[in-house]
N, C-alpha and C. Protein backbone atom coordinates (compact mmCIF):
# COMPACT_ATOMS: atom_id res chain seq x y z
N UNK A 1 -12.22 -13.71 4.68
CA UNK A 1 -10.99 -12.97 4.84
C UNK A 1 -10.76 -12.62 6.30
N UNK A 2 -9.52 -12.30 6.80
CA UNK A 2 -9.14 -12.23 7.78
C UNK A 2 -8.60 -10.48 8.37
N UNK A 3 -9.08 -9.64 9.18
CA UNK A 3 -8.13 -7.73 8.92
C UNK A 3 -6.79 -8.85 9.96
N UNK A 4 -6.00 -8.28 9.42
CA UNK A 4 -4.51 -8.03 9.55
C UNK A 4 -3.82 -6.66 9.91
N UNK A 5 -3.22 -6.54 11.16
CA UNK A 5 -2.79 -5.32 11.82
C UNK A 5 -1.15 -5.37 11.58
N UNK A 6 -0.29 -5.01 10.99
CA UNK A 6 1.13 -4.73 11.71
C UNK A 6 1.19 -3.69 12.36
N UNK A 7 2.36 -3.96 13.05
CA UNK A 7 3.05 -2.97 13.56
C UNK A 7 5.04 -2.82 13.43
N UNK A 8 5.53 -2.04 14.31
CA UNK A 8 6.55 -2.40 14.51
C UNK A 8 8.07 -1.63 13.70
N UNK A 9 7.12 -0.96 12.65
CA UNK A 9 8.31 -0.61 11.84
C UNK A 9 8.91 0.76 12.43
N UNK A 10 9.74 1.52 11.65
CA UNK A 10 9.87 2.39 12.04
C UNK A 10 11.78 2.70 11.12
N UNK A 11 12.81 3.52 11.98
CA UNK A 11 14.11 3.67 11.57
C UNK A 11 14.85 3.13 12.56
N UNK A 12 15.95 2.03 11.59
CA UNK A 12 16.55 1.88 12.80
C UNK A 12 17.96 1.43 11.51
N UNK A 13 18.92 1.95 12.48
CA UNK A 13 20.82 1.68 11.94
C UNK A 13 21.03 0.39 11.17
N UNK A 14 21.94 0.57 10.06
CA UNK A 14 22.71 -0.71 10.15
C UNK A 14 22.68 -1.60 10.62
N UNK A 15 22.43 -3.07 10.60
CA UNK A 15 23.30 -3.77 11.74
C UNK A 15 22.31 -3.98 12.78
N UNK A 16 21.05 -3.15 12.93
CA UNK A 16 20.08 -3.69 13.86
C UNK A 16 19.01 -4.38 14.01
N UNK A 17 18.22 -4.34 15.02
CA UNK A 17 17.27 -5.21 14.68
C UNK A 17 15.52 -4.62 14.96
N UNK A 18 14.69 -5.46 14.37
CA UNK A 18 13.25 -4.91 14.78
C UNK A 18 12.18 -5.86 14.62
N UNK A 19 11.22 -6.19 15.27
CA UNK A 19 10.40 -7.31 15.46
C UNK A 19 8.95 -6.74 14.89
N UNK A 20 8.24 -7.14 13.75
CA UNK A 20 7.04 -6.46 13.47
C UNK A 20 6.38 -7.47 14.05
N UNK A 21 4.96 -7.41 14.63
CA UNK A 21 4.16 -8.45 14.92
C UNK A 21 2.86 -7.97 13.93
N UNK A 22 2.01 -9.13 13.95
CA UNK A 22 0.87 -8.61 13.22
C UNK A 22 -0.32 -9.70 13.62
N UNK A 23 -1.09 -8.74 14.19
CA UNK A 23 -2.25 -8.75 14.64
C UNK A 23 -3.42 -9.83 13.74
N UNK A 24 -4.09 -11.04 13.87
CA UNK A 24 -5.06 -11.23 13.04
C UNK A 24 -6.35 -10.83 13.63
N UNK A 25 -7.68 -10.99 13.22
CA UNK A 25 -9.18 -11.15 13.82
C UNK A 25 -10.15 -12.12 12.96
N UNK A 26 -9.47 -13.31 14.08
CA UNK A 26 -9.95 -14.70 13.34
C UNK A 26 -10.25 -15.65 14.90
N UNK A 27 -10.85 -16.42 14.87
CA UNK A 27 -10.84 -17.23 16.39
C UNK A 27 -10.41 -18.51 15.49
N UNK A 28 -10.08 -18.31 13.94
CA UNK A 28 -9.84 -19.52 13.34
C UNK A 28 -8.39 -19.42 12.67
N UNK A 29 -7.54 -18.77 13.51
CA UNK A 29 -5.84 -18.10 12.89
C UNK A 29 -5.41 -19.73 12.93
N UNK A 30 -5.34 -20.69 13.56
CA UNK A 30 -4.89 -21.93 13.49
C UNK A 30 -4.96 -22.56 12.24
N UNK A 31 -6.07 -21.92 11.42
CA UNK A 31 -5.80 -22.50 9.98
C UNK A 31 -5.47 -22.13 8.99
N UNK A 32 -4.29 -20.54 9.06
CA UNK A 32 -4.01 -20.14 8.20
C UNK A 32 -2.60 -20.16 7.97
N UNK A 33 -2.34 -20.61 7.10
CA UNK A 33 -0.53 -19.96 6.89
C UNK A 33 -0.18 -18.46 7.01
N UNK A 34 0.52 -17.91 7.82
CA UNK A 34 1.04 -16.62 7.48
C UNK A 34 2.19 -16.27 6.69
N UNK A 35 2.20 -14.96 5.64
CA UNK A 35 3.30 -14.47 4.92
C UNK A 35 3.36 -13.03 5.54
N UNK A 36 5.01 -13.16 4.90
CA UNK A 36 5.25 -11.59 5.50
C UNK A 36 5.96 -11.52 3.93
N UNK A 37 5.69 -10.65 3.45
CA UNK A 37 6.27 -9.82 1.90
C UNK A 37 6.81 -8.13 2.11
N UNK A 38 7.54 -7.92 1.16
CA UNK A 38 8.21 -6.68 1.53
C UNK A 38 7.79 -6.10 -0.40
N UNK A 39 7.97 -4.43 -0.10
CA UNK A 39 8.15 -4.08 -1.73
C UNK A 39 8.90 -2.57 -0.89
N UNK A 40 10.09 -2.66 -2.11
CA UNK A 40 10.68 -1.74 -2.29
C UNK A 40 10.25 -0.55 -3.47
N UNK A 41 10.91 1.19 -3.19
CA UNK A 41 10.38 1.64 -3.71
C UNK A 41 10.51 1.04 -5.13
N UNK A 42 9.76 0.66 -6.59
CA UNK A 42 10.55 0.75 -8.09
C UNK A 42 10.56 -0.43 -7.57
N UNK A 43 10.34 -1.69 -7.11
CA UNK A 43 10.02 -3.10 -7.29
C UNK A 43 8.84 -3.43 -6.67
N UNK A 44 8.64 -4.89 -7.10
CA UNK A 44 7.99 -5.72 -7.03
C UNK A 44 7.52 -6.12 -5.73
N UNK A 45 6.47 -7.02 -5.15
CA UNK A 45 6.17 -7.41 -3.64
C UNK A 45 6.72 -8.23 -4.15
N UNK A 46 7.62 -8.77 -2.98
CA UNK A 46 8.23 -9.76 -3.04
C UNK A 46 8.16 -10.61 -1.63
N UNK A 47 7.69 -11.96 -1.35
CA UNK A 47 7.37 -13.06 -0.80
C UNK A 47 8.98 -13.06 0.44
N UNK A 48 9.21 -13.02 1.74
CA UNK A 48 10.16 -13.00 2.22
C UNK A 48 10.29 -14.05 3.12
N UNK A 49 9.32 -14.43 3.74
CA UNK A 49 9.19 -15.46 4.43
C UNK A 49 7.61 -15.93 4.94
N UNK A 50 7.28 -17.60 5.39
CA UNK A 50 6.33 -18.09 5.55
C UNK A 50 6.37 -18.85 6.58
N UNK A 51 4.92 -19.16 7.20
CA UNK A 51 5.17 -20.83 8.23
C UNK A 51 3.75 -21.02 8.11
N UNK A 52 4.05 -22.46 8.64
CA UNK A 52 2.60 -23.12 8.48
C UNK A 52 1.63 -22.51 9.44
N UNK A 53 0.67 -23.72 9.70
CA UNK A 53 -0.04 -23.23 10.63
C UNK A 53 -0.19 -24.11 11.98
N UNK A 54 0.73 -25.39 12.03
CA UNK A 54 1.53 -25.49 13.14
C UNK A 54 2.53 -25.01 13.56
N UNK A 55 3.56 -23.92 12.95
CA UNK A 55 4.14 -23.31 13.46
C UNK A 55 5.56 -23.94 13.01
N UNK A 56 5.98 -25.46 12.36
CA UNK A 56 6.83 -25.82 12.32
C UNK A 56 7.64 -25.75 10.80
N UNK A 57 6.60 -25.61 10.02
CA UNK A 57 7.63 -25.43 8.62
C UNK A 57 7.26 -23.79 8.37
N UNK A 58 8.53 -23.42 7.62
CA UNK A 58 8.82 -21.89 8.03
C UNK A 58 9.71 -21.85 6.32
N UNK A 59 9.32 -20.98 5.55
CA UNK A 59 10.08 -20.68 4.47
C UNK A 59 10.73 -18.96 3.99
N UNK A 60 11.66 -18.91 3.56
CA UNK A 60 12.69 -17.77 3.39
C UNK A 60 13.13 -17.52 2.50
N UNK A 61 13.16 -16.35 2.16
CA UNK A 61 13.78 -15.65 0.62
C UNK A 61 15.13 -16.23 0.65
N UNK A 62 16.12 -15.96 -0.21
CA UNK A 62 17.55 -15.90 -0.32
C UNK A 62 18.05 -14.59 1.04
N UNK A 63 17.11 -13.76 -0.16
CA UNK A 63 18.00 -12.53 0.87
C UNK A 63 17.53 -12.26 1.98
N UNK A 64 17.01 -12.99 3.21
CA UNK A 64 16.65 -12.64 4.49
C UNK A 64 16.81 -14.24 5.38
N UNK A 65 17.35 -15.11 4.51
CA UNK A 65 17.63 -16.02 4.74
C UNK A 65 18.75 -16.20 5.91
N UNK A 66 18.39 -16.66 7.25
CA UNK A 66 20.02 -16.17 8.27
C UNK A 66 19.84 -15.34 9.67
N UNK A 67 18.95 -14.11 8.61
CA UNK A 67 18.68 -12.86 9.64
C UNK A 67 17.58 -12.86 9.79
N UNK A 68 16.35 -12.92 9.34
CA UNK A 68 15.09 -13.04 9.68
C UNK A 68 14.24 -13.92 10.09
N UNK A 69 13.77 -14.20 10.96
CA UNK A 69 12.54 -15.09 11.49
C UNK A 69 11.17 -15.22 11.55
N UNK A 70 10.73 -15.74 11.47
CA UNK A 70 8.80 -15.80 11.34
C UNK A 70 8.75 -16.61 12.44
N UNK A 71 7.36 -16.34 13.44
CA UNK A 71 7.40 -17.18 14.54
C UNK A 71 5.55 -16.73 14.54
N UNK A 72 4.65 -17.42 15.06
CA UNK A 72 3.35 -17.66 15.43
C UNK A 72 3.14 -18.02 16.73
N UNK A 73 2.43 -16.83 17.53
CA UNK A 73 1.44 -16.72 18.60
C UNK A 73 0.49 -17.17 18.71
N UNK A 74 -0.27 -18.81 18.06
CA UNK A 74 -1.65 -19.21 18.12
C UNK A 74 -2.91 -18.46 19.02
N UNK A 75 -2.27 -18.70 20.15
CA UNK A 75 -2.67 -18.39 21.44
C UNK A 75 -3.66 -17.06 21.10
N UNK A 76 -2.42 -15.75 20.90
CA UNK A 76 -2.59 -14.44 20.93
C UNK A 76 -3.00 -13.90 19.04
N UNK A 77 -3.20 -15.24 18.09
CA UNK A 77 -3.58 -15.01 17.04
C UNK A 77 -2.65 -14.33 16.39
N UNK A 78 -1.27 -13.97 16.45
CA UNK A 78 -0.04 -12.91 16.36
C UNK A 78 0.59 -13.65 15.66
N UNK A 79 1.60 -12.96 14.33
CA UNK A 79 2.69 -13.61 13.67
C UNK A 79 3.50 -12.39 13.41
N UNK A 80 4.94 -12.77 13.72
CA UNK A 80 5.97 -12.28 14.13
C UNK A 80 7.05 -12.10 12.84
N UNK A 81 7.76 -11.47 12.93
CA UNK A 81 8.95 -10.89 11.81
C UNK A 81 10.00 -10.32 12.50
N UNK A 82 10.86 -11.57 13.38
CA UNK A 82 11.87 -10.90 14.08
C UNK A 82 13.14 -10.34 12.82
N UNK A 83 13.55 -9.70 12.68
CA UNK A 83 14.52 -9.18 11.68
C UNK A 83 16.24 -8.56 12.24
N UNK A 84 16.96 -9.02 11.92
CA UNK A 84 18.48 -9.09 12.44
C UNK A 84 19.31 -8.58 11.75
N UNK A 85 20.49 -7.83 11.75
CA UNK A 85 21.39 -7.48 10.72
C UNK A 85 21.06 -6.88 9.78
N UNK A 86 20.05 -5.98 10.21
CA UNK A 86 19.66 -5.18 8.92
C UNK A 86 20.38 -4.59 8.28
N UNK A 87 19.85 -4.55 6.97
CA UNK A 87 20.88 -3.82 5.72
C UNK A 87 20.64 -2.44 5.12
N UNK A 88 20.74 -2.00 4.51
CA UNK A 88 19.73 -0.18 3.65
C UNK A 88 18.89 -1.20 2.71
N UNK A 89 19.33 -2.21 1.97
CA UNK A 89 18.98 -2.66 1.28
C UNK A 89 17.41 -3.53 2.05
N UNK A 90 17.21 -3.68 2.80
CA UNK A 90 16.06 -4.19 3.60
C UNK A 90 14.67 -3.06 3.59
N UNK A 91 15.21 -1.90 3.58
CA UNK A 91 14.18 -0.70 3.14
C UNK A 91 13.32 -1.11 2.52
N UNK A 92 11.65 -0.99 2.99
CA UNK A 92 10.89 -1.28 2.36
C UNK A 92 9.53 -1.12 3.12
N UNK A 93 8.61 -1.33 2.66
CA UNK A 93 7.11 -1.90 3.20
C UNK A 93 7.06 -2.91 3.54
N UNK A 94 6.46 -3.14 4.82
CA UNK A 94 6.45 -4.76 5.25
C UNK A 94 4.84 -5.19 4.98
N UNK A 95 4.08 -6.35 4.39
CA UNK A 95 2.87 -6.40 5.07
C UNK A 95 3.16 -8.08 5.59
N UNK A 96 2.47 -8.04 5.81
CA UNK A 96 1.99 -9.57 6.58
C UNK A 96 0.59 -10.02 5.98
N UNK A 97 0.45 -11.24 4.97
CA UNK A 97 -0.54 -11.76 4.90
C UNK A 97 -0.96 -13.43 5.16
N UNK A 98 -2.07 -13.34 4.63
CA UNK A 98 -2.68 -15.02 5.13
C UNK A 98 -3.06 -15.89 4.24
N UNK A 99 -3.08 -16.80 3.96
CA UNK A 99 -3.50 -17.75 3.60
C UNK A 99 -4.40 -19.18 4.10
N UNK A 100 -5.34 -19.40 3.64
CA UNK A 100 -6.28 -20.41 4.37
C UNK A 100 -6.08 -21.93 4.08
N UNK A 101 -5.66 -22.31 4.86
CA UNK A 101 -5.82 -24.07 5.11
C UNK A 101 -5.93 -24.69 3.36
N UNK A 102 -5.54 -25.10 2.70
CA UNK A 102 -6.08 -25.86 1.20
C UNK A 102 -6.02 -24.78 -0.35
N UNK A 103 -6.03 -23.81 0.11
CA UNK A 103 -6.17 -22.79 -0.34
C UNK A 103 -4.62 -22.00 -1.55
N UNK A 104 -4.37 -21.47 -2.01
CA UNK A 104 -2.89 -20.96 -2.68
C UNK A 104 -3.28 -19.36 -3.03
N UNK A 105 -4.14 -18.97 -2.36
CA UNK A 105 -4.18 -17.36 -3.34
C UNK A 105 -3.80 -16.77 -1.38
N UNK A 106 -3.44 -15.88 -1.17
CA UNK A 106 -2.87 -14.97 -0.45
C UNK A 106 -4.25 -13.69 -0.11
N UNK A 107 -5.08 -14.40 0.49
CA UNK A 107 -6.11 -13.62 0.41
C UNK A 107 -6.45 -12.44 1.00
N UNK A 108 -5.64 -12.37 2.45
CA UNK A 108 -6.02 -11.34 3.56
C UNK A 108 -4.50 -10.09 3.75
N UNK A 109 -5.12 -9.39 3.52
CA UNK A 109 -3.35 -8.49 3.52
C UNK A 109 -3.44 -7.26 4.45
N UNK A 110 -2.53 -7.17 5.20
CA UNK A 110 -2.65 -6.21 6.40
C UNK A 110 -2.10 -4.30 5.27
N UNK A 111 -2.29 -3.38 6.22
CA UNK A 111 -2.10 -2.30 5.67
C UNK A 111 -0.30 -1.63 5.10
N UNK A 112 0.47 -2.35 5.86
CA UNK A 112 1.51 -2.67 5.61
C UNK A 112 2.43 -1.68 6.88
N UNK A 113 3.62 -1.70 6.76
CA UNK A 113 4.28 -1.01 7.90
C UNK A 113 6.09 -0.58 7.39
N UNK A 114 6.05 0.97 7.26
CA UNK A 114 7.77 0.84 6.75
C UNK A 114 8.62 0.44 7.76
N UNK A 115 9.80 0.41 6.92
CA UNK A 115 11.05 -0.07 7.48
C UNK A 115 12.12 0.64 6.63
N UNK A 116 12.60 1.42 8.04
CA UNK A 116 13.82 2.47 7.03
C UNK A 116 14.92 1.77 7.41
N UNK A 117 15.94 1.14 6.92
CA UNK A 117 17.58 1.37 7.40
C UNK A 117 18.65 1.93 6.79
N UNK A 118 18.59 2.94 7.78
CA UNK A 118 19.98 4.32 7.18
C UNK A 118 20.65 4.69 8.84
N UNK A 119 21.78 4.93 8.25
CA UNK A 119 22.48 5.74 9.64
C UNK A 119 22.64 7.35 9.29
């Protein structure tokens, strides 16, 4: 397993934006897929977006589909959750987890990080 750090959350308006990054402690992050999942209060975790572990295939919910981005720092072991146009409806827990090379279970899960949007 891999610890997983976010950061990044916090309150922010309507309409704005906020970048969580999240930290791995792996010298072997090159072989993991990263996820970023959200749960609202009274639902489900729900899967929001993904990318490989070259960095080039990248997958997206419906609803963050547009406004949100996933991007990977190999280098700095870092995966990113740029987020745009936020909604109230985006309110939630963010975590960021991992997945290993061959693998399908979601093994490593960071502590998670809110995200308020209200004006």
């Amino acid at each position: 397993q891999v610890q997983l750090v976010e950061s990044g959350g916090g309150l922010v308006q309507p309409g704005g934006s906020l970048r969580l990054p999240c930290a791995a402690s792996t010298q072997r992050f090159t072989l993991y897929t990263m996820g970023w999942f959200r749960q609202a209060p009274g639902k489900e975790r729900e899967l929001i977006a993904a990318l490989d572990p070259s960095g080039r295939n990248s997958h997206y919910g419906d609803c963050v589909k547009g406004r949100f981005t996933v991007s990977r720092d190999n280098a700095k072991n870092t995966s990113y959750l740029r987020m745009n146009s936020l909604k109230p409806e985006d309110t939630a827990v963010y975590y960021c987890a991992a997945k290993f090379r061959g693998e399908n279970v979601w093994a490593s899960w960071g502590q998670g990080t809110q995200v308020t949007v209200s004006s």
